[in-house]
C-alpha atoms as a PDB file:
ATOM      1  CA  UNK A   1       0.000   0.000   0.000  1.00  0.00           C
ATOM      2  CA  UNK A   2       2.425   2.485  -1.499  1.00  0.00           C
ATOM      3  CA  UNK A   3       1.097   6.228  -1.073  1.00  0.00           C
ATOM      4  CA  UNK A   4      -1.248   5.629   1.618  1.00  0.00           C
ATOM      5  CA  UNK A   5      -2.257   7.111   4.715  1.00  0.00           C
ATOM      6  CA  UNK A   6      -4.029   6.239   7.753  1.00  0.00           C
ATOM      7  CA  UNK A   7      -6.590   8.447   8.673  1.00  0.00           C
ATOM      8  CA  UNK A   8      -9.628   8.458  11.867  1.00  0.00           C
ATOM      9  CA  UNK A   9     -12.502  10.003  10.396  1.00  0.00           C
ATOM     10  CA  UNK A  10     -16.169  10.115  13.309  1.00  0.00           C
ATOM     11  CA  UNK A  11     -18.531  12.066  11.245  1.00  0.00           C
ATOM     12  CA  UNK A  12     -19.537  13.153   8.277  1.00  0.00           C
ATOM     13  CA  UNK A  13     -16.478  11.518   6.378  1.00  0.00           C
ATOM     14  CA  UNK A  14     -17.217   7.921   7.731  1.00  0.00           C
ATOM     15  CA  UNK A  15     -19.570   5.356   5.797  1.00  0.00           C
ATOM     16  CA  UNK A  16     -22.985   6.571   5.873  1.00  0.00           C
ATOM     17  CA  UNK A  17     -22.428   9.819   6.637  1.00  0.00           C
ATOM     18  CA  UNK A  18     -22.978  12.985   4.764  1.00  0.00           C
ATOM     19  CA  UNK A  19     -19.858  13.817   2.569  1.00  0.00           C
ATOM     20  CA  UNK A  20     -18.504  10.147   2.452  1.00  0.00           C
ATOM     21  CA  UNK A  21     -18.551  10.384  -1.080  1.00  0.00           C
ATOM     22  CA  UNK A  22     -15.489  13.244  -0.648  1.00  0.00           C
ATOM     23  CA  UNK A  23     -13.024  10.186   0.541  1.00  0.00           C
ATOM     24  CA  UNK A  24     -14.783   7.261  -1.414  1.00  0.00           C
ATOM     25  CA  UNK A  25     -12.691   7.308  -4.526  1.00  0.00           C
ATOM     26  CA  UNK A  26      -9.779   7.349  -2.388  1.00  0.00           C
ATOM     27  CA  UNK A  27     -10.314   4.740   0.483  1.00  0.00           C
ATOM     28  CA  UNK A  28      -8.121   1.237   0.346  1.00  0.00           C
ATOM     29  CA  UNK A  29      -9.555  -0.089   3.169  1.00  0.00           C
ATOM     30  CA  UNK A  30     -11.837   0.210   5.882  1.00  0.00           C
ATOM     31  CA  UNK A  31     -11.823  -0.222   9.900  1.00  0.00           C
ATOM     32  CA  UNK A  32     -14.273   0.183  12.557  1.00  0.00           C
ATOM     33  CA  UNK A  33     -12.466   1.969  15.532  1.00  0.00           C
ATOM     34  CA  UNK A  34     -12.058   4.240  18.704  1.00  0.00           C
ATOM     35  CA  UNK A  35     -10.107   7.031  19.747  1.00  0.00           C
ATOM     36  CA  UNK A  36     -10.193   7.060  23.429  1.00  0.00           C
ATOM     37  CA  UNK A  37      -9.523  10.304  25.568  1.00  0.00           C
ATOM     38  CA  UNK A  38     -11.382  12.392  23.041  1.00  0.00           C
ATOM     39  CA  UNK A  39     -15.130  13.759  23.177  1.00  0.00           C
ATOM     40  CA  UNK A  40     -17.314  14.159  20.474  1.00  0.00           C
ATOM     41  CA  UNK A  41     -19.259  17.304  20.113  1.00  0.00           C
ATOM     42  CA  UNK A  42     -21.664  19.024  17.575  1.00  0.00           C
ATOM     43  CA  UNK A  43     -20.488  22.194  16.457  1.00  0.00           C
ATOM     44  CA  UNK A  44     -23.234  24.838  17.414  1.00  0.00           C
ATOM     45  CA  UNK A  45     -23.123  26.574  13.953  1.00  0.00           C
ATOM     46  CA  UNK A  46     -23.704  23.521  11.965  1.00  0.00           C
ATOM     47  CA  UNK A  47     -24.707  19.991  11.110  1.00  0.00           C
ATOM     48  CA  UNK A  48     -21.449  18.461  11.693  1.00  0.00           C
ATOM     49  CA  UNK A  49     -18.638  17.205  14.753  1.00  0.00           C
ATOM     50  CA  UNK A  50     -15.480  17.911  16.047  1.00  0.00           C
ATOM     51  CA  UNK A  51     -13.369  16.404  18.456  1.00  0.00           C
ATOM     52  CA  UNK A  52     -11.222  17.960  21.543  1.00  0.00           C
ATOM     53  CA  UNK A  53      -9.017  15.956  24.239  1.00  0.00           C
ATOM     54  CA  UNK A  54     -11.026  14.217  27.124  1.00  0.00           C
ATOM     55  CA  UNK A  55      -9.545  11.552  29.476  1.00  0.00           C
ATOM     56  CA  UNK A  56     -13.162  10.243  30.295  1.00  0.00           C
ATOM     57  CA  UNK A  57     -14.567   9.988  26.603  1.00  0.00           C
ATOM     58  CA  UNK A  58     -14.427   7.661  23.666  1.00  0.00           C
ATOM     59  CA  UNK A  59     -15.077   8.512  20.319  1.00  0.00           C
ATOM     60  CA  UNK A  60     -16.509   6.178  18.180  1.00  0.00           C
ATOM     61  CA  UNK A  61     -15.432   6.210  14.447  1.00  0.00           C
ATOM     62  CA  UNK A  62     -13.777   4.689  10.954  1.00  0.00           C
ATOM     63  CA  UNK A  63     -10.383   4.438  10.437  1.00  0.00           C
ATOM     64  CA  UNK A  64      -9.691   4.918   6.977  1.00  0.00           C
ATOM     65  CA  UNK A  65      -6.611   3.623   4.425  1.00  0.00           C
ATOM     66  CA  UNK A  66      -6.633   6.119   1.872  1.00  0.00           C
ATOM     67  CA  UNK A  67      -4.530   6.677  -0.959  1.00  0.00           C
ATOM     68  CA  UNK A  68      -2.475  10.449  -1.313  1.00  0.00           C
ATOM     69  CA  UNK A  69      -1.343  10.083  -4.636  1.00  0.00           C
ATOM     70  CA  UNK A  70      -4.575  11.742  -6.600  1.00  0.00           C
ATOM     71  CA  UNK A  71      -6.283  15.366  -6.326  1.00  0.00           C
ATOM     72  CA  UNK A  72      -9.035  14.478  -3.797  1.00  0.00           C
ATOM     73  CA  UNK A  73      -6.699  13.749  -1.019  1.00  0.00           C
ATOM     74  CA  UNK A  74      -5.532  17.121  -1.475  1.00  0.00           C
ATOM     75  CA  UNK A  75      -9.163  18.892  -1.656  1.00  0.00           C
ATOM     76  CA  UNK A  76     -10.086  16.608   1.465  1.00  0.00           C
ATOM     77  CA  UNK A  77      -6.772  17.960   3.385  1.00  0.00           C
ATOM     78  CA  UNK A  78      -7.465  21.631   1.980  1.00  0.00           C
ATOM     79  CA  UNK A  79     -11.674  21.732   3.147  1.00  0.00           C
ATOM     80  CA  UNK A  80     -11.064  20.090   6.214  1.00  0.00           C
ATOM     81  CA  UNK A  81      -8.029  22.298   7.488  1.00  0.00           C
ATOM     82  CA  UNK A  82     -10.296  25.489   6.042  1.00  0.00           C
ATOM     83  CA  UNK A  83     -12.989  24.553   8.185  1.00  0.00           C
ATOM     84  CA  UNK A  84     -10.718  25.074  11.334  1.00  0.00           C
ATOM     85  CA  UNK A  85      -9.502  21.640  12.357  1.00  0.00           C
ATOM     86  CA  UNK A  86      -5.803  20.772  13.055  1.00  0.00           C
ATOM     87  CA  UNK A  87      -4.130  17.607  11.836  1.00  0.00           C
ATOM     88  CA  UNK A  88      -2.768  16.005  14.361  1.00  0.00           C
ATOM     89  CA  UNK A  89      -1.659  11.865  15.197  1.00  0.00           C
ATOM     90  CA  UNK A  90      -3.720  10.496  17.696  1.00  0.00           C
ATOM     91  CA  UNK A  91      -3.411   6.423  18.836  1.00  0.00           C
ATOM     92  CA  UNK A  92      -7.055   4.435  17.426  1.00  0.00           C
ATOM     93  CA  UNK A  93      -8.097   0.473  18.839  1.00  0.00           C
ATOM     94  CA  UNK A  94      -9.439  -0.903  15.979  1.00  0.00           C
ATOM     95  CA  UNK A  95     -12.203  -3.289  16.528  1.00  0.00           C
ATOM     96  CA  UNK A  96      -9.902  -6.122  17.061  1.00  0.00           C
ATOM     97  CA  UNK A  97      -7.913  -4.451  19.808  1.00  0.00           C
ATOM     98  CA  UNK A  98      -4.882  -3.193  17.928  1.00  0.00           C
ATOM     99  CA  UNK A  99      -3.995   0.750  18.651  1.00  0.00           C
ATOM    100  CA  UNK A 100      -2.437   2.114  16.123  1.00  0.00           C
ATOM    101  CA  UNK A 101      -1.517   5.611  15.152  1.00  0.00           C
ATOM    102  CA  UNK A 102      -3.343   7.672  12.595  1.00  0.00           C
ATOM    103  CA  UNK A 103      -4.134  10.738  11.734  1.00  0.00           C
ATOM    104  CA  UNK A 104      -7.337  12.481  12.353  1.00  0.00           C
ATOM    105  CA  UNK A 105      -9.045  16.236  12.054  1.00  0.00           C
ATOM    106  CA  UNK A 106      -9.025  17.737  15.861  1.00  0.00           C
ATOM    107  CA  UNK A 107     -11.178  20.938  16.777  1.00  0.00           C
ATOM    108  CA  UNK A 108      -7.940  24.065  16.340  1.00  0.00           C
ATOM    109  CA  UNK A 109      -9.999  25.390  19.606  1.00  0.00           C
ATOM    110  CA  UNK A 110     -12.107  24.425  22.252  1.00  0.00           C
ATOM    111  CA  UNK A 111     -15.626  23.239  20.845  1.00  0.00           C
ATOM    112  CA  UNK A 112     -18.473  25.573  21.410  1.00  0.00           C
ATOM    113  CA  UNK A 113     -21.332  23.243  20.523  1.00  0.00           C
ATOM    114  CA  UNK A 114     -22.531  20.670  22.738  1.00  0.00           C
ATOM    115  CA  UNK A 115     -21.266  16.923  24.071  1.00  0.00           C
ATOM    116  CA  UNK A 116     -22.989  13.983  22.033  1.00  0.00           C
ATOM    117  CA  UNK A 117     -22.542  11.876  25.393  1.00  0.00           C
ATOM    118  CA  UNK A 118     -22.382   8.651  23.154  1.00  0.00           C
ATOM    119  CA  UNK A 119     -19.355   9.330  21.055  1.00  0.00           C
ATOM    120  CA  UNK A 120     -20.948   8.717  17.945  1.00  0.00           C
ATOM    121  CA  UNK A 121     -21.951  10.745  15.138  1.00  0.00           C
ATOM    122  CA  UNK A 122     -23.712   8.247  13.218  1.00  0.00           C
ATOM    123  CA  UNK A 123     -25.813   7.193  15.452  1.00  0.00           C
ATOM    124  CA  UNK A 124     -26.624  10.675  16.932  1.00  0.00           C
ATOM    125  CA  UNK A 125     -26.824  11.893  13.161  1.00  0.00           C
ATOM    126  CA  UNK A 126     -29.833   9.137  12.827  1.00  0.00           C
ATOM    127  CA  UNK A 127     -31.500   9.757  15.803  1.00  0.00           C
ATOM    128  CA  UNK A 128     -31.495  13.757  15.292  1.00  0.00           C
ATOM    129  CA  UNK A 129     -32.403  13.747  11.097  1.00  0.00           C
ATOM    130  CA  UNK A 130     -35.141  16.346  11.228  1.00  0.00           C
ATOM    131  CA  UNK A 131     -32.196  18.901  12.858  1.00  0.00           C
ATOM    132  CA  UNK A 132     -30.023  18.042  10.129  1.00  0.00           C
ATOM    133  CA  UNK A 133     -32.644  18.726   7.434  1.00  0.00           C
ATOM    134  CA  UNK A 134     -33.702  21.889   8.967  1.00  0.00           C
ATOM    135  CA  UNK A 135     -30.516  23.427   8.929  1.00  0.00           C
ATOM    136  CA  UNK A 136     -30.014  22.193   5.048  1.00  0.00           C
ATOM    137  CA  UNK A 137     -32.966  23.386   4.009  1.00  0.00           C
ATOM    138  CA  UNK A 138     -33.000  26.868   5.797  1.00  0.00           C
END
């Protein structure tokens, strides 16, 4: 797997969420995982997560092989990094128990928005669809 990265994606980017079809063309393989020490919030001026350092949390997410070598790693690196997160190399269990580092997209500052106690987006994404429309559609 020449060219690849691994990256921790826990919201929109993961399968089944929003802009998944931003990484799609580019994923090599995919892992269910956690990041643990890190909370999951909803950013309070949109439809979407970050994630900040917490020693009590777990974050529930994908990790992601993706290939560099082709233009939408770059526009994935360049929206994400515009949008205010920090790259940064955290340590992820995959499902079978191996920690491993990776990359992932960290809040650049605290998170204003609010805790999703559960640690993950997917499921919180589900469970609050009418927010997510309303905030599309207005």
């Amino acid at each position: 797997m020449a060219d690849t990265v691994k990256l921790f994606v826990y919201g929109t980017l993961q399968p089944k969420g929003s802009l998944f079809r931003l990484v799609e063309p580019i994923i090599e393989k995919s892992i269910p995982a956690t990041l643990h020490n890190y909370a999951l919030y909803k950013h309070p001026l949109g439809f979407y997560p970050e994630i900040t350092k917490d020693p009590s949390r777990i974050v529930k997410g994908t990790l992601l092989i993706i290939s560099t070598y082709n233009e939408n790693f770059i526009d994935l690196m360049v929206m994400e990094l515009e949008a205010g997160y920090a790259l940064q190399i955290v340590n992820v269990r995959t499902e079978h128990g191996i920690v491993m580092p990776a990359l992932s997209f960290v809040s650049a500052e605290k998170p204003k928005g609010f805790l999703i106690e559960s640690g993950d987006w997917l499921r919180y994404a589900k469970m609050n669809s009418n927010e997510h429309e309303q905030k599309w559609v207005d």
